[in-house]
C-alpha atoms as a PDB file:
ATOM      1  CA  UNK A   1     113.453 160.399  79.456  1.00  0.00           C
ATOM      2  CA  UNK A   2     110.618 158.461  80.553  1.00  0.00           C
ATOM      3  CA  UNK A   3     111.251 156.117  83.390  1.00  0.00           C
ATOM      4  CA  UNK A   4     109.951 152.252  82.854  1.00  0.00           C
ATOM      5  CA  UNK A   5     110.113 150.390  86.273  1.00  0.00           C
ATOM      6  CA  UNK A   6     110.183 146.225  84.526  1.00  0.00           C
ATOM      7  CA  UNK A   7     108.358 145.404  87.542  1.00  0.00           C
ATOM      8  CA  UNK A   8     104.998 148.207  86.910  1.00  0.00           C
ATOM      9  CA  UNK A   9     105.325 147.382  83.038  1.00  0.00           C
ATOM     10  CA  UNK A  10     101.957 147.968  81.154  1.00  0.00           C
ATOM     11  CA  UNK A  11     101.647 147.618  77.338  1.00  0.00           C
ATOM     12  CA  UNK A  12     101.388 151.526  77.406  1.00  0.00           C
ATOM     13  CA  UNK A  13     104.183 152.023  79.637  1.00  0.00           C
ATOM     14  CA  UNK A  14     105.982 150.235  77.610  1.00  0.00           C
ATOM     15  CA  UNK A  15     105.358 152.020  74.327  1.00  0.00           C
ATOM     16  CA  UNK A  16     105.982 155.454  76.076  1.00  0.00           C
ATOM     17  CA  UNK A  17     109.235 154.059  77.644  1.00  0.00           C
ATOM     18  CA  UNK A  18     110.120 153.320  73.763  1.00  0.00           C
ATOM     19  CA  UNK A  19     109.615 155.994  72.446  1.00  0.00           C
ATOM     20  CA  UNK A  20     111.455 158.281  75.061  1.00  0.00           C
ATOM     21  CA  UNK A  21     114.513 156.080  74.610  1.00  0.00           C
ATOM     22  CA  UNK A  22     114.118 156.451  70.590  1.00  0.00           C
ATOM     23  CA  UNK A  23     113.332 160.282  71.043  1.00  0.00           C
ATOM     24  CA  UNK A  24     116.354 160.296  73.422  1.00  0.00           C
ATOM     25  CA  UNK A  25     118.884 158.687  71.319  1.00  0.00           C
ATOM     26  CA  UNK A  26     118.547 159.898  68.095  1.00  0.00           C
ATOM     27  CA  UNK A  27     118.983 163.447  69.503  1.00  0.00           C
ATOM     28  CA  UNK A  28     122.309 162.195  71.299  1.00  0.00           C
ATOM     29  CA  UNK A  29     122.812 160.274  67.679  1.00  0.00           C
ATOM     30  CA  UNK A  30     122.351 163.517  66.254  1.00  0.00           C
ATOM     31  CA  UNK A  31     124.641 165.565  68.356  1.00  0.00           C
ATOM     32  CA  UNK A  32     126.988 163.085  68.272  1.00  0.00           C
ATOM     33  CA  UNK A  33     127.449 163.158  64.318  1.00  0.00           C
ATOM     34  CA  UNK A  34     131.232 162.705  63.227  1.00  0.00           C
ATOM     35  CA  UNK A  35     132.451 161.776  66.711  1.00  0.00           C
ATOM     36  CA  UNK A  36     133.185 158.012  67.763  1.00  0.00           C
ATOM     37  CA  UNK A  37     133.909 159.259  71.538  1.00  0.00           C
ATOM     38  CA  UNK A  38     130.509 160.830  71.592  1.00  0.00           C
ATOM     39  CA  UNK A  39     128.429 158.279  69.326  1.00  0.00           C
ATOM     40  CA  UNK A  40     129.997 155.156  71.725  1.00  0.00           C
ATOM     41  CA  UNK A  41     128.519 157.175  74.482  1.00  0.00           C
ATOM     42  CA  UNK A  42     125.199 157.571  73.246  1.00  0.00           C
ATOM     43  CA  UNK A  43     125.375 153.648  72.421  1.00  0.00           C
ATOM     44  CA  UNK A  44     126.671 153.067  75.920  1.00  0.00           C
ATOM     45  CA  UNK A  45     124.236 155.093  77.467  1.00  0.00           C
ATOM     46  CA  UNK A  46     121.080 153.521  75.133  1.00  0.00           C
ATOM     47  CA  UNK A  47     121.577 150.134  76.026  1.00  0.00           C
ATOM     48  CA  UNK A  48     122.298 150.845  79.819  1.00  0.00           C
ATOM     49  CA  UNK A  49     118.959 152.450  79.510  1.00  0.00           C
ATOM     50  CA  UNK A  50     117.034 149.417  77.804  1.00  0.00           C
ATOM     51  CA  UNK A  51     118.484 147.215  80.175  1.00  0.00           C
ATOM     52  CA  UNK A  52     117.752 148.530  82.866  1.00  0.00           C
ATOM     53  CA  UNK A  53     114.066 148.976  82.022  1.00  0.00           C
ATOM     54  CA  UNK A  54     114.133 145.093  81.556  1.00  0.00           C
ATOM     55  CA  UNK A  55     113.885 145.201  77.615  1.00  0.00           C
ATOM     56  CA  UNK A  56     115.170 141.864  76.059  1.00  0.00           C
ATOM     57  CA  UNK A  57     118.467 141.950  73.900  1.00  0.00           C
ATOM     58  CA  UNK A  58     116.062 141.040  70.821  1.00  0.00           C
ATOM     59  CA  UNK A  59     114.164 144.252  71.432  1.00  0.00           C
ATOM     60  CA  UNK A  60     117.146 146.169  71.951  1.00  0.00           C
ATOM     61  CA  UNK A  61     118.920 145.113  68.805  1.00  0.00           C
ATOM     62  CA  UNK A  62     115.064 145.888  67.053  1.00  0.00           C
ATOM     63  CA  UNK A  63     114.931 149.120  68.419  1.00  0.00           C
ATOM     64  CA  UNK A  64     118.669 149.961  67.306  1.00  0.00           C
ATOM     65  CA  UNK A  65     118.733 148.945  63.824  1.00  0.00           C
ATOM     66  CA  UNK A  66     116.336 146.405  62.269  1.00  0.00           C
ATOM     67  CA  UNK A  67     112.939 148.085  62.905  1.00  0.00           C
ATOM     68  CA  UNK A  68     111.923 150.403  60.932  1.00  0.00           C
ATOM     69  CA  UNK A  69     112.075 153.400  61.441  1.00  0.00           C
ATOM     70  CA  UNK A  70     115.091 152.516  63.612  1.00  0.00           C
ATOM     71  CA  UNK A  71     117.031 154.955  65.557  1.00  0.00           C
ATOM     72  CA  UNK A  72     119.583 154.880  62.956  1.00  0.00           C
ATOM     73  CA  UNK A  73     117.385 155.448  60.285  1.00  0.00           C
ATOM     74  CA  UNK A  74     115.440 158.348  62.123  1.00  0.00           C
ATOM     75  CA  UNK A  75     119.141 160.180  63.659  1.00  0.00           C
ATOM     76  CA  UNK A  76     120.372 159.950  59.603  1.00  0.00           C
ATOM     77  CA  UNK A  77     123.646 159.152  60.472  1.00  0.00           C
ATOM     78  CA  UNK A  78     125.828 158.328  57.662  1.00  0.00           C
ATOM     79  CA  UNK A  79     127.227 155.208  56.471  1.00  0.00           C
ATOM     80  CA  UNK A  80     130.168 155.992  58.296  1.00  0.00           C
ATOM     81  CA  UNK A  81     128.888 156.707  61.675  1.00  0.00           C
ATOM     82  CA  UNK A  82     126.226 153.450  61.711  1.00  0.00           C
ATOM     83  CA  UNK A  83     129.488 151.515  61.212  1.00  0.00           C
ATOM     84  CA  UNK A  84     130.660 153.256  64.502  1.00  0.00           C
ATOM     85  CA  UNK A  85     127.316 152.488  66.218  1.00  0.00           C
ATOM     86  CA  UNK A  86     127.159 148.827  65.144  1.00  0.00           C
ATOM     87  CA  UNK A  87     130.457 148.321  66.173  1.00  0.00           C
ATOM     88  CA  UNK A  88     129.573 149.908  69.888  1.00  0.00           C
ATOM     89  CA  UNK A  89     126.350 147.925  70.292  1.00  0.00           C
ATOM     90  CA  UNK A  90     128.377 144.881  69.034  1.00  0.00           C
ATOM     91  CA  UNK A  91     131.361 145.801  71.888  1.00  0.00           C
ATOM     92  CA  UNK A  92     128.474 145.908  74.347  1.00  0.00           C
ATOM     93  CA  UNK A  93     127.845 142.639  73.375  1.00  0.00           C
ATOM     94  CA  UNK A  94     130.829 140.660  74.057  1.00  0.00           C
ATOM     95  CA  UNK A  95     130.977 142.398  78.095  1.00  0.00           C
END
């Protein structure tokens, strides 16, 4: 995955930092299918990577889930597993 240093942050870093993380974690989404261990992970390991690259919790959530295409939407997990990914993000939250 592309690297995104907050401090060297261009518009078109930026993007490309996006969409690594997005290409990123809909494959470990993908992989993941069916598997709370493995999707909580992926969530885990997603939002250590956002915020670590300096990306603002609105972003983050954006990114996630409201955006569209959003990295639910473009892993097509089911209803079932989006529950489980909420539900991660949402423990992440409360840290």
């Amino acid at each position: 995955m592309t690297e995104l240093n907050p401090e060297q942050q261009t518009p078109e870093k930026h993007a490309e930092f996006i969409k690594s993380l997005t290409q990123t974690t809909v494959a470990a989404f993908k992989q993941a299918e069916h598997n709370k261990t493995a999707l909580d992970a992926a969530v885990q390991q997603f939002f250590n990577d956002a915020i670590a690259a300096g990306l603002e919790l609105e972003e983050i959530e954006n990114i996630l889930g409201v955006n569209e295409p959003s990295i639910m939407d473009l892993a097509e997990l089911s209803e079932d597993d989006e529950e489980i990914v909420i539900d991660a993000f949402e423990q992440l939250l409360t840290i």
